[in-house]
C-alpha atoms as a PDB file:
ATOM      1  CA  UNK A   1      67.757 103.974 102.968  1.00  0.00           C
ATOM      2  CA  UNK A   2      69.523 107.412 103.026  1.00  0.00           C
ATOM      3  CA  UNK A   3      73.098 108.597 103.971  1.00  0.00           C
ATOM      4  CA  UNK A   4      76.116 109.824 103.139  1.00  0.00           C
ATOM      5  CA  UNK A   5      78.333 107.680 100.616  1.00  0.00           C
ATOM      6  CA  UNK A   6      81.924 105.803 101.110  1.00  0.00           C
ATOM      7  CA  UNK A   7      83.998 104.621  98.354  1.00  0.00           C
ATOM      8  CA  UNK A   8      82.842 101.280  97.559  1.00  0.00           C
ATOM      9  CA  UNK A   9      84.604  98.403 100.115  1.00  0.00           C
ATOM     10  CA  UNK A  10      85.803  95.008  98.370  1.00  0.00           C
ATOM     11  CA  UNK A  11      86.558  91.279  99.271  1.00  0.00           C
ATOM     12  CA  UNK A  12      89.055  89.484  97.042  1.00  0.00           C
ATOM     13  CA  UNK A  13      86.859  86.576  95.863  1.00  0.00           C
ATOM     14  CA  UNK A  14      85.802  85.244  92.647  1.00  0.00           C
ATOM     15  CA  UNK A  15      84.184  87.395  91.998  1.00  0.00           C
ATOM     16  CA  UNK A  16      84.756  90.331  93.868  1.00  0.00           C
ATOM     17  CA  UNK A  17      82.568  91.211  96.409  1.00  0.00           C
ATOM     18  CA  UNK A  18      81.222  94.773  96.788  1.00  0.00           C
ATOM     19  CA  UNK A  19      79.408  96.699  99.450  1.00  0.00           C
ATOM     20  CA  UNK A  20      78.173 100.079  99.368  1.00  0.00           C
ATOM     21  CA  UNK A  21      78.780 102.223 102.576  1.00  0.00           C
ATOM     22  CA  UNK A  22      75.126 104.511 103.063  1.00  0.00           C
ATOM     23  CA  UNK A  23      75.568 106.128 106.083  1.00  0.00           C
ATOM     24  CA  UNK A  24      75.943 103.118 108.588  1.00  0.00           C
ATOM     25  CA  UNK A  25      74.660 100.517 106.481  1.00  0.00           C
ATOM     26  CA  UNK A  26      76.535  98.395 104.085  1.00  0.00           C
ATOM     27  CA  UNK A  27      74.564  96.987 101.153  1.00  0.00           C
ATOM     28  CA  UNK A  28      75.839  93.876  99.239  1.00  0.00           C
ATOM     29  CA  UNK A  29      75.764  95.072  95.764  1.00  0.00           C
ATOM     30  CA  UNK A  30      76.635  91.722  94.190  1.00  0.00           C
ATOM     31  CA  UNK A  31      73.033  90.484  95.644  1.00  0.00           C
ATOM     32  CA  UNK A  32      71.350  93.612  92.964  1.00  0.00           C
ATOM     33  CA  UNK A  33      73.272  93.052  90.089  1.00  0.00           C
ATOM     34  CA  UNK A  34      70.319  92.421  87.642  1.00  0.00           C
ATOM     35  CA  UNK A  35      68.035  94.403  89.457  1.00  0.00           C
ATOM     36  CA  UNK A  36      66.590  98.319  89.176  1.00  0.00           C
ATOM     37  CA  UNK A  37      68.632 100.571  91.728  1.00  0.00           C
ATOM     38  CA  UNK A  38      67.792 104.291  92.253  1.00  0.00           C
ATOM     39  CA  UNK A  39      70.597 106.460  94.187  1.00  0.00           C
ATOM     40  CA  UNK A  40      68.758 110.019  94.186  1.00  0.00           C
ATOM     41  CA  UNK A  41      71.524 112.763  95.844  1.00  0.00           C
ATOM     42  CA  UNK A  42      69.470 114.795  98.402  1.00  0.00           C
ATOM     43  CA  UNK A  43      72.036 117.707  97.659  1.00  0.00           C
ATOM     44  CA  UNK A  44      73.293 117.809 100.667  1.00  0.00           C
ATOM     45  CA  UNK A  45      77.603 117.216 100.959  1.00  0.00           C
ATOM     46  CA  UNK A  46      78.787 116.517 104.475  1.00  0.00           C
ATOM     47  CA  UNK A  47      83.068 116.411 105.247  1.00  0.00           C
ATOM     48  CA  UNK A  48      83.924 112.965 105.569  1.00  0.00           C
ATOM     49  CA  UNK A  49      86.911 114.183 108.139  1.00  0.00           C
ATOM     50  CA  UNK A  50      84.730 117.026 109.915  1.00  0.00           C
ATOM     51  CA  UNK A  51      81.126 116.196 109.376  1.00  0.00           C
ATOM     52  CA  UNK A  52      80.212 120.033 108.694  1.00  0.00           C
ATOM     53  CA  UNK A  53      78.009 120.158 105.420  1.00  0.00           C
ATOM     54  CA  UNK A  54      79.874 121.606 102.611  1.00  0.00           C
ATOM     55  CA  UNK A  55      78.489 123.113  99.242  1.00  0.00           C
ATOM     56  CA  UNK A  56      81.360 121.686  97.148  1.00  0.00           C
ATOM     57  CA  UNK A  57      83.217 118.463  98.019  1.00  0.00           C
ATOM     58  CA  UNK A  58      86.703 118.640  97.735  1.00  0.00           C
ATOM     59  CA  UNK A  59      89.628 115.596  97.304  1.00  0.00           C
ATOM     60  CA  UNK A  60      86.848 113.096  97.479  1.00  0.00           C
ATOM     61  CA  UNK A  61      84.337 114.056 100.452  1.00  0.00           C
ATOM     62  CA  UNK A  62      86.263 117.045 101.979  1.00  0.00           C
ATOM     63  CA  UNK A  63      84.960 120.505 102.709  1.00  0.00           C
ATOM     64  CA  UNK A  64      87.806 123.345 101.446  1.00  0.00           C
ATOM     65  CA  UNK A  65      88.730 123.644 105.682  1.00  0.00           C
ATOM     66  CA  UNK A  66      89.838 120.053 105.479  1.00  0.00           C
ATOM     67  CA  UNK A  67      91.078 119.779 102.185  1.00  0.00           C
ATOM     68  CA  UNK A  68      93.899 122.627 102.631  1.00  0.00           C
ATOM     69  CA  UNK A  69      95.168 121.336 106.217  1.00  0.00           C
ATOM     70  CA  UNK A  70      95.025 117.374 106.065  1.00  0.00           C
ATOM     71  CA  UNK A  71      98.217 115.346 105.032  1.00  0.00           C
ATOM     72  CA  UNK A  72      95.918 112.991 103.104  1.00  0.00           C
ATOM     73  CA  UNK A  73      95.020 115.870 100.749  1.00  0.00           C
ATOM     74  CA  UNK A  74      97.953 117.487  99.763  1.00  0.00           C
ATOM     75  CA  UNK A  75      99.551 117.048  96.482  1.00  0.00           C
ATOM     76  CA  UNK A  76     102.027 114.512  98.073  1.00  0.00           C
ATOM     77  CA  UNK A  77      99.612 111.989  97.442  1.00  0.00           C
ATOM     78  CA  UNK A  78      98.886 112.336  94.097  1.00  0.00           C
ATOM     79  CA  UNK A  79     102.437 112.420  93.742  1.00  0.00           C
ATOM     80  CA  UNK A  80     104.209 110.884  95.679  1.00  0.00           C
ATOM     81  CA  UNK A  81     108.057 111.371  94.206  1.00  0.00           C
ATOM     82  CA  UNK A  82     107.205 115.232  95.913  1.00  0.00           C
ATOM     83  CA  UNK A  83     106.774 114.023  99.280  1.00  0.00           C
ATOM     84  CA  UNK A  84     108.198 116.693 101.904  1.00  0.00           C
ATOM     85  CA  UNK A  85     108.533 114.515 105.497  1.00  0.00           C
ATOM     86  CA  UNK A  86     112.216 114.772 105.274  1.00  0.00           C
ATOM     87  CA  UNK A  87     111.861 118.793 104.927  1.00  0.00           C
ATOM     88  CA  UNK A  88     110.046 118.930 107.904  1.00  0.00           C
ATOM     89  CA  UNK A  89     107.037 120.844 105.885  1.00  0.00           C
ATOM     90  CA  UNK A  90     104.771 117.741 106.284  1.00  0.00           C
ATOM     91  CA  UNK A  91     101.104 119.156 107.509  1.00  0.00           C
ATOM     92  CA  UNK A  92     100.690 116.365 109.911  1.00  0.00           C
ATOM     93  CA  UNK A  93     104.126 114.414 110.669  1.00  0.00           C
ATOM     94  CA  UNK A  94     102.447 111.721 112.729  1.00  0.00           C
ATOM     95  CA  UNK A  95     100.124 111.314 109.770  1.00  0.00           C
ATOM     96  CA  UNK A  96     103.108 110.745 107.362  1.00  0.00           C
ATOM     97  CA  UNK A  97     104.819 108.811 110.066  1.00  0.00           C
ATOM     98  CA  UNK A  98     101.893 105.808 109.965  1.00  0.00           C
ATOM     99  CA  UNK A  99     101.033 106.066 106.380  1.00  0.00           C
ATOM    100  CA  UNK A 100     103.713 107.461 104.300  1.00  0.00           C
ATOM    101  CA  UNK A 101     106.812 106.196 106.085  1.00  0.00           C
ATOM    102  CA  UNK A 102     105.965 102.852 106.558  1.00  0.00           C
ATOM    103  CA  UNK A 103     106.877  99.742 103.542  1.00  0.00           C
ATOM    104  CA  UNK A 104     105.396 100.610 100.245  1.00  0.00           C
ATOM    105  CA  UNK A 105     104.775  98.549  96.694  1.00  0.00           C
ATOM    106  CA  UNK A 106     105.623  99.424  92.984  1.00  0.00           C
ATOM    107  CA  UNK A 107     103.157  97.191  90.970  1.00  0.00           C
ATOM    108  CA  UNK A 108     102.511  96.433  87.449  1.00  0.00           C
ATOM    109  CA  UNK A 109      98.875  96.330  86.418  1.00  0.00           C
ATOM    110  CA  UNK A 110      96.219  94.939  83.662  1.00  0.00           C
ATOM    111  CA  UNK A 111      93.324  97.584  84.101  1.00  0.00           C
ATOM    112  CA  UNK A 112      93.052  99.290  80.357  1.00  0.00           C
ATOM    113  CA  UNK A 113      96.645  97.927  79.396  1.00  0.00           C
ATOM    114  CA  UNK A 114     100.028  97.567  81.193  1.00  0.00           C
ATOM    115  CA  UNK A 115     100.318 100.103  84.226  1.00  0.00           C
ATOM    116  CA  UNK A 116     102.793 101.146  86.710  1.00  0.00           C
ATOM    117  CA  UNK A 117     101.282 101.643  90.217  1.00  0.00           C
ATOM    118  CA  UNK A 118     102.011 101.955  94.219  1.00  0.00           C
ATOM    119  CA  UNK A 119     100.450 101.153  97.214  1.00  0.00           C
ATOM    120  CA  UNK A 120     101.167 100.883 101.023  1.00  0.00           C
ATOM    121  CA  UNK A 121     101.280  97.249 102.100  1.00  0.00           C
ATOM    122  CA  UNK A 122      98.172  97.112 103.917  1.00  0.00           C
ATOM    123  CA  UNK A 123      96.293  98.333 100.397  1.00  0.00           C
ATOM    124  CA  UNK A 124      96.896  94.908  98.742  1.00  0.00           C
ATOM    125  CA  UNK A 125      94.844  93.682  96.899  1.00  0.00           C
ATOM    126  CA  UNK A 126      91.893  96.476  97.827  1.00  0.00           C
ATOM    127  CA  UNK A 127      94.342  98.813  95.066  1.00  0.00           C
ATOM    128  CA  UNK A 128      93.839  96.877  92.518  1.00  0.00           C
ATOM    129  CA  UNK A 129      90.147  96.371  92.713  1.00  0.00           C
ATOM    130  CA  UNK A 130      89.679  99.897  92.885  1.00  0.00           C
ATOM    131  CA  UNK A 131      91.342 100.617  89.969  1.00  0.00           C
ATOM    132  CA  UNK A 132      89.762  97.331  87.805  1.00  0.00           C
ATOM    133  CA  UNK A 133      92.951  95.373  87.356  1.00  0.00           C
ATOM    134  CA  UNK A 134      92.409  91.918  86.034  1.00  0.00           C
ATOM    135  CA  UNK A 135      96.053  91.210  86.841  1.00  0.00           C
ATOM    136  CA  UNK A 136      98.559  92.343  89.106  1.00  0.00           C
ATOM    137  CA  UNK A 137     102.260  91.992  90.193  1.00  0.00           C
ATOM    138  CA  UNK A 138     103.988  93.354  92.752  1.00  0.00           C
ATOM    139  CA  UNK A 139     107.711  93.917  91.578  1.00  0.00           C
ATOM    140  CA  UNK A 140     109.200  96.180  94.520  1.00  0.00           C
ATOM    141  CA  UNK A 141     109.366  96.448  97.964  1.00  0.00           C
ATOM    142  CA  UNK A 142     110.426 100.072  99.454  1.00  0.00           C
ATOM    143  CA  UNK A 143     110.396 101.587 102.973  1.00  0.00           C
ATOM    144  CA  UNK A 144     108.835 104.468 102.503  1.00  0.00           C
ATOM    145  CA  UNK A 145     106.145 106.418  99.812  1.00  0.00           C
ATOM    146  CA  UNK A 146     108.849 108.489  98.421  1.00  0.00           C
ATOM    147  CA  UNK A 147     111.048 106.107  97.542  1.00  0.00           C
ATOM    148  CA  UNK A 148     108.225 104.351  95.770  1.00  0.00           C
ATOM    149  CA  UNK A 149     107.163 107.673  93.702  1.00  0.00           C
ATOM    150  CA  UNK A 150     110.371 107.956  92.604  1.00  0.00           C
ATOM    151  CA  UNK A 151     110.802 104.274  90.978  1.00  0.00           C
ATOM    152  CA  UNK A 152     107.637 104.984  89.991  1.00  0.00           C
ATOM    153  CA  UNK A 153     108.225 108.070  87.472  1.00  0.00           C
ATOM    154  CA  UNK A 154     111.494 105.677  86.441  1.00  0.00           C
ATOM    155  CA  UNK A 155     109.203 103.470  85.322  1.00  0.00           C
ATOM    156  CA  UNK A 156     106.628 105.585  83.918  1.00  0.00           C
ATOM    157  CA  UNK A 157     108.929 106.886  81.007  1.00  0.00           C
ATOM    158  CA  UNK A 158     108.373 103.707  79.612  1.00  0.00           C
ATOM    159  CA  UNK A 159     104.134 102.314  80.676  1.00  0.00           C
ATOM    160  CA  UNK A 160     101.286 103.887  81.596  1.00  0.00           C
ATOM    161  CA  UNK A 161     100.819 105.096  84.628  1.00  0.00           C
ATOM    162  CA  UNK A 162      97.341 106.226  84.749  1.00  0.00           C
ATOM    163  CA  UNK A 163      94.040 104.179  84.044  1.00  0.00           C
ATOM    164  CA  UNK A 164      92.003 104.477  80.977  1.00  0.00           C
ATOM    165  CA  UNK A 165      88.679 104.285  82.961  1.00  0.00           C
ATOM    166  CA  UNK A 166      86.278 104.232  79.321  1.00  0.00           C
ATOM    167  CA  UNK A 167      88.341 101.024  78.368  1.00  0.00           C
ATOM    168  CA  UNK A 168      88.663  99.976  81.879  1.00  0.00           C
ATOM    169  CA  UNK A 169      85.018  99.812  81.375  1.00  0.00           C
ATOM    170  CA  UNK A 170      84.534  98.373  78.116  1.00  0.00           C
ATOM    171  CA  UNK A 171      85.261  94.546  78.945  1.00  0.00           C
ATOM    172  CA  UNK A 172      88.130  92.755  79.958  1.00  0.00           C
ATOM    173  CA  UNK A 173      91.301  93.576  79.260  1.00  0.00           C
ATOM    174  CA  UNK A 174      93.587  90.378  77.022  1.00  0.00           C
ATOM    175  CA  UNK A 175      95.435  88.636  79.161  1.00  0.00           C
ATOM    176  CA  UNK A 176      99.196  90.295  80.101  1.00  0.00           C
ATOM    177  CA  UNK A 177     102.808  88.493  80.812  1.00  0.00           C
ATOM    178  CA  UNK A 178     103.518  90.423  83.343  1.00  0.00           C
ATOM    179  CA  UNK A 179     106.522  88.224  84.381  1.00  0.00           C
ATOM    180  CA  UNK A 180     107.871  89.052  80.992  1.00  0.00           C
ATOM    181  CA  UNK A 181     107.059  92.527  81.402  1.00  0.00           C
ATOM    182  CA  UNK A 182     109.195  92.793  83.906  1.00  0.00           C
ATOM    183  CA  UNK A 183     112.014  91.609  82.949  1.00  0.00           C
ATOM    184  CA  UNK A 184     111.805  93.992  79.854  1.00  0.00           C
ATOM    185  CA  UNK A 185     111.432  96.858  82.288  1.00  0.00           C
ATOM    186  CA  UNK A 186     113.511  96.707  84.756  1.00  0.00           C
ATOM    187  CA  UNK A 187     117.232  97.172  82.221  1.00  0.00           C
ATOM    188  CA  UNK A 188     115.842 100.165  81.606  1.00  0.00           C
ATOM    189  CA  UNK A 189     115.673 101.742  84.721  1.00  0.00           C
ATOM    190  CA  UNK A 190     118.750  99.867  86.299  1.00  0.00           C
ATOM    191  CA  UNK A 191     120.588 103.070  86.485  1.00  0.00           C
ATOM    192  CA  UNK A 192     118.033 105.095  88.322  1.00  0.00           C
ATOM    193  CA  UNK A 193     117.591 101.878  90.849  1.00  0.00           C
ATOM    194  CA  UNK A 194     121.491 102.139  91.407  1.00  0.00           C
ATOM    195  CA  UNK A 195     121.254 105.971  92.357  1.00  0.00           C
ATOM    196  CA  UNK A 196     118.501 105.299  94.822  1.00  0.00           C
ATOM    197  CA  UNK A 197     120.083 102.756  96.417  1.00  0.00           C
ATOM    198  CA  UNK A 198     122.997 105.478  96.537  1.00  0.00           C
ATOM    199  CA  UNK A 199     120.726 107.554  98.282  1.00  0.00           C
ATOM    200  CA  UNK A 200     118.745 105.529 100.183  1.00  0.00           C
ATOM    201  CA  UNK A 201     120.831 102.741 101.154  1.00  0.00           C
ATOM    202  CA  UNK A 202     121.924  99.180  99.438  1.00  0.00           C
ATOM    203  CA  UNK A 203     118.452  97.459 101.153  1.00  0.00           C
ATOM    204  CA  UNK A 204     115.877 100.368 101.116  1.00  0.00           C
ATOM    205  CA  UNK A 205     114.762  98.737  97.546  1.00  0.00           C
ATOM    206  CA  UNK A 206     113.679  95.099  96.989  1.00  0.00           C
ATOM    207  CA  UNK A 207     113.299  93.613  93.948  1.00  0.00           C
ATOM    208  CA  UNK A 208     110.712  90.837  94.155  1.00  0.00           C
ATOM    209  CA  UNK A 209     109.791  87.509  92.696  1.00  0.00           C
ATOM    210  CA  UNK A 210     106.013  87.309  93.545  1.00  0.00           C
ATOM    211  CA  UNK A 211     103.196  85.595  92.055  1.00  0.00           C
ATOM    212  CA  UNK A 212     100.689  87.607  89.335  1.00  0.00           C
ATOM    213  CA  UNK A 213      97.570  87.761  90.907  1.00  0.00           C
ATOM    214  CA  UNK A 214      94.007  87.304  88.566  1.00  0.00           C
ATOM    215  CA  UNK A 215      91.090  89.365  90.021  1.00  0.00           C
ATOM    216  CA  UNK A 216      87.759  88.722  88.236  1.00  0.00           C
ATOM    217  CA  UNK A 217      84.819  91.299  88.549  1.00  0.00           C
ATOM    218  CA  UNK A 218      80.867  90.456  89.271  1.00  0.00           C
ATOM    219  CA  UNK A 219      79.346  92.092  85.684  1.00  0.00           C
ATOM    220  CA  UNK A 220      76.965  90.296  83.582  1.00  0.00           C
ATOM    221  CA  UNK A 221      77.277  92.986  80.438  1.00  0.00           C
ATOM    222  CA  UNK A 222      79.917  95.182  79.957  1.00  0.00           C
ATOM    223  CA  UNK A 223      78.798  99.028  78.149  1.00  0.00           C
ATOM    224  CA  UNK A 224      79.886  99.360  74.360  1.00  0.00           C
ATOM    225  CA  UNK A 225      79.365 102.917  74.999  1.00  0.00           C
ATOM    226  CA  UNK A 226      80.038 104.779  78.138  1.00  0.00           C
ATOM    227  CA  UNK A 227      78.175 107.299  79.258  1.00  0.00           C
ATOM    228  CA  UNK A 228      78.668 108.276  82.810  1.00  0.00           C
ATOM    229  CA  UNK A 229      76.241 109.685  85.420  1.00  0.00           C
ATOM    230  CA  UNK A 230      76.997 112.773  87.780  1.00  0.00           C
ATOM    231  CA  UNK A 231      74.939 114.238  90.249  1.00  0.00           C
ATOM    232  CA  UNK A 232      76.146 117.833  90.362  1.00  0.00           C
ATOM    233  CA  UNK A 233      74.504 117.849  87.171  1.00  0.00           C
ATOM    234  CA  UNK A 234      71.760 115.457  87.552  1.00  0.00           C
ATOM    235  CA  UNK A 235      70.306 113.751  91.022  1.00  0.00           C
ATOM    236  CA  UNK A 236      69.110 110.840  90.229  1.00  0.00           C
ATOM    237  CA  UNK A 237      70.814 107.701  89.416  1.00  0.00           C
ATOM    238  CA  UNK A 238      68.686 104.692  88.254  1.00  0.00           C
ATOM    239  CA  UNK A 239      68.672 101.276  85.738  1.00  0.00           C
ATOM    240  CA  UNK A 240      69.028  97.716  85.959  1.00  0.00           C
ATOM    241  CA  UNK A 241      72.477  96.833  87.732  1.00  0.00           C
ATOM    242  CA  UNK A 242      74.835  95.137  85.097  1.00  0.00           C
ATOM    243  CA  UNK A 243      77.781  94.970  87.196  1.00  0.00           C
ATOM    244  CA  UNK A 244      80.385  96.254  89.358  1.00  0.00           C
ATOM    245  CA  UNK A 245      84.251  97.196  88.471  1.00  0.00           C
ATOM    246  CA  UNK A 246      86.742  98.933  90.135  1.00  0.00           C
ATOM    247  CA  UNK A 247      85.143 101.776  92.018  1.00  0.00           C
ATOM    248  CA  UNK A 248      81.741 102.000  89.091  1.00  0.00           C
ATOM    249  CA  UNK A 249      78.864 100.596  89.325  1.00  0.00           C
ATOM    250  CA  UNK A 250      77.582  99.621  85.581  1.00  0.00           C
ATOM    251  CA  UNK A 251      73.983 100.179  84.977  1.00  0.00           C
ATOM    252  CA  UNK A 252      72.309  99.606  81.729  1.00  0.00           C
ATOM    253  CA  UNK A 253      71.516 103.538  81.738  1.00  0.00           C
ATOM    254  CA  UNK A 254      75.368 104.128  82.587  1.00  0.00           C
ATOM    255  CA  UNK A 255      78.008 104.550  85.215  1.00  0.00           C
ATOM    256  CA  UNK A 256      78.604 106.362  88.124  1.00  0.00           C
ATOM    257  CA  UNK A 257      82.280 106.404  90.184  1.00  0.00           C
ATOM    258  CA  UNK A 258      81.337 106.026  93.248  1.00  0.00           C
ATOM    259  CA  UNK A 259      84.441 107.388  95.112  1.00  0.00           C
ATOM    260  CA  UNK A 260      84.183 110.906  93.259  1.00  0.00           C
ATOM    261  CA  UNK A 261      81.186 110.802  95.065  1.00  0.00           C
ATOM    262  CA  UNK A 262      82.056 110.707  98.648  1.00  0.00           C
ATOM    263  CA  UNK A 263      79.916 112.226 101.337  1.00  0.00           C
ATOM    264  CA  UNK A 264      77.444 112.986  99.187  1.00  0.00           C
ATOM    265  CA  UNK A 265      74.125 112.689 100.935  1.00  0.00           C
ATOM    266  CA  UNK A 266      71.685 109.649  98.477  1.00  0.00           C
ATOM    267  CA  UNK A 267      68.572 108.047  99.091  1.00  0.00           C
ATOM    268  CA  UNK A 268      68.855 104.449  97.633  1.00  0.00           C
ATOM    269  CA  UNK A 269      66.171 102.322  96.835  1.00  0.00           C
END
């Protein structure tokens, strides 16, 4: 089988179901999982927006055309307290109009520890598997992605707000309160919520009382030692399957992200 690769797509079950976009196809990784897989890269990159091949891939499958003019690539994104809509600087305002100004979520996490994250409503739960939380809360609803940046970096001053992919990777993480996390948190940051609401109006931020969801993850051996695979260093990619979590594969030769691999061209056998 050969083609260009996808970020990996996920079903909430128990466990979580993967399948690996090559080209057209979709495999069902949870069928390999204790068997040998070989992903060899080819070498060839191809724009996952344009198509054109591309020596260097660039925010995840883009070619350097795409990457500077797309609204899904600019720094925005990444951060989304610096969004720019309202300044009428956005590169594509129809673009921001269906993704960024639409209802968002601030979340706490379990992936390497306690984590502040966000997510557009129609990411839930796929968010959270991609990042290998075991739990998650959502604690705040918001209308739009800047709004949720911003009680984001409130509530980073105090948690994490990044992943620790090596421990991410290690095992599971113990089980959090993330109810009782909460309530910790949010004193803390009551001030900042007031001046939003200020600026944003009494309604544009929810507070919510939602259930923690558990997600569980298809691996039959965790690594005690990561070592992780890359193929603009190396092409081929092979071992026994141990498991899937988050957006890596686990291999009992080591892991590979699969996103940061995007439209790169692999045979896989």
């Amino acid at each position: 089988m050969q083609g260009t690769l996808r970020k990996l797509k996920s079903t909430h079950s128990t466990p979580v179901q993967y399948q690996l976009p090559v080209g057209d196809e979709l495999v069902p990784l949870n069928d390999y999982i204790g068997k040998t897989l070989t992903l060899t890269h080819t070498g060839n990159i191809f724009c996952c927006n344009c198509g054109k091949k591309t020596k260097k891939s660039y925010s995840q499958g883009h070619c350097f055309v795409c990457m500077r003019k797309l609204a899904s690539c600019d720094m925005c994104i990444m951060k989304p307290e610096t969004c720019h809509y309202d300044q009428g600087t956005c590169r594509e305002p129809q673009w921001g109009e269906e993704n960024c100004m639409i209802p968002h979520y601030v979340y706490l996490a379990n992936t390497s520890g306690l984590k502040v994250g966000i997510t557009r409503h129609t990411q839930i739960p796929t968010r959270w598997i991609d990042q290998g939380a075991t739990q998650a809360l959502p604690i705040f609803k918001v209308q739009t992605r800047l709004q949720s940046g911003l009680v984001e970096v409130a509530l980073a001053k105090f948690i994490a707000d990044k992943t620790n992919w090596r421990n991410m990777l290690k095992g599971q993480s113990d089980v959090l309160d993330l109810k009782a996390a909460t309530t910790e948190l949010l004193p803390q940051i009551e001030e900042k919520l007031d001046e939003l609401a200020e600026l944003f109006g009494a309604t544009a931020i929810e507070k919510l009382d939602e259930d923690v969801v558990t997600l569980d993850y298809p691996v039959d051996e965790y690594p005690t030692k990561i070592s992780s695979f890359n193929f603009d260093k190396a092409p081929e990619v092979s071992g026994v399957l141990k498991g899937i979590k988050g957006q890596y594969l686990i291999f009992d030769t080591g892991v590979i992200n699969i996103r940061k691999f995007t439209s790169y061209e692999i045979t896989l056998s």
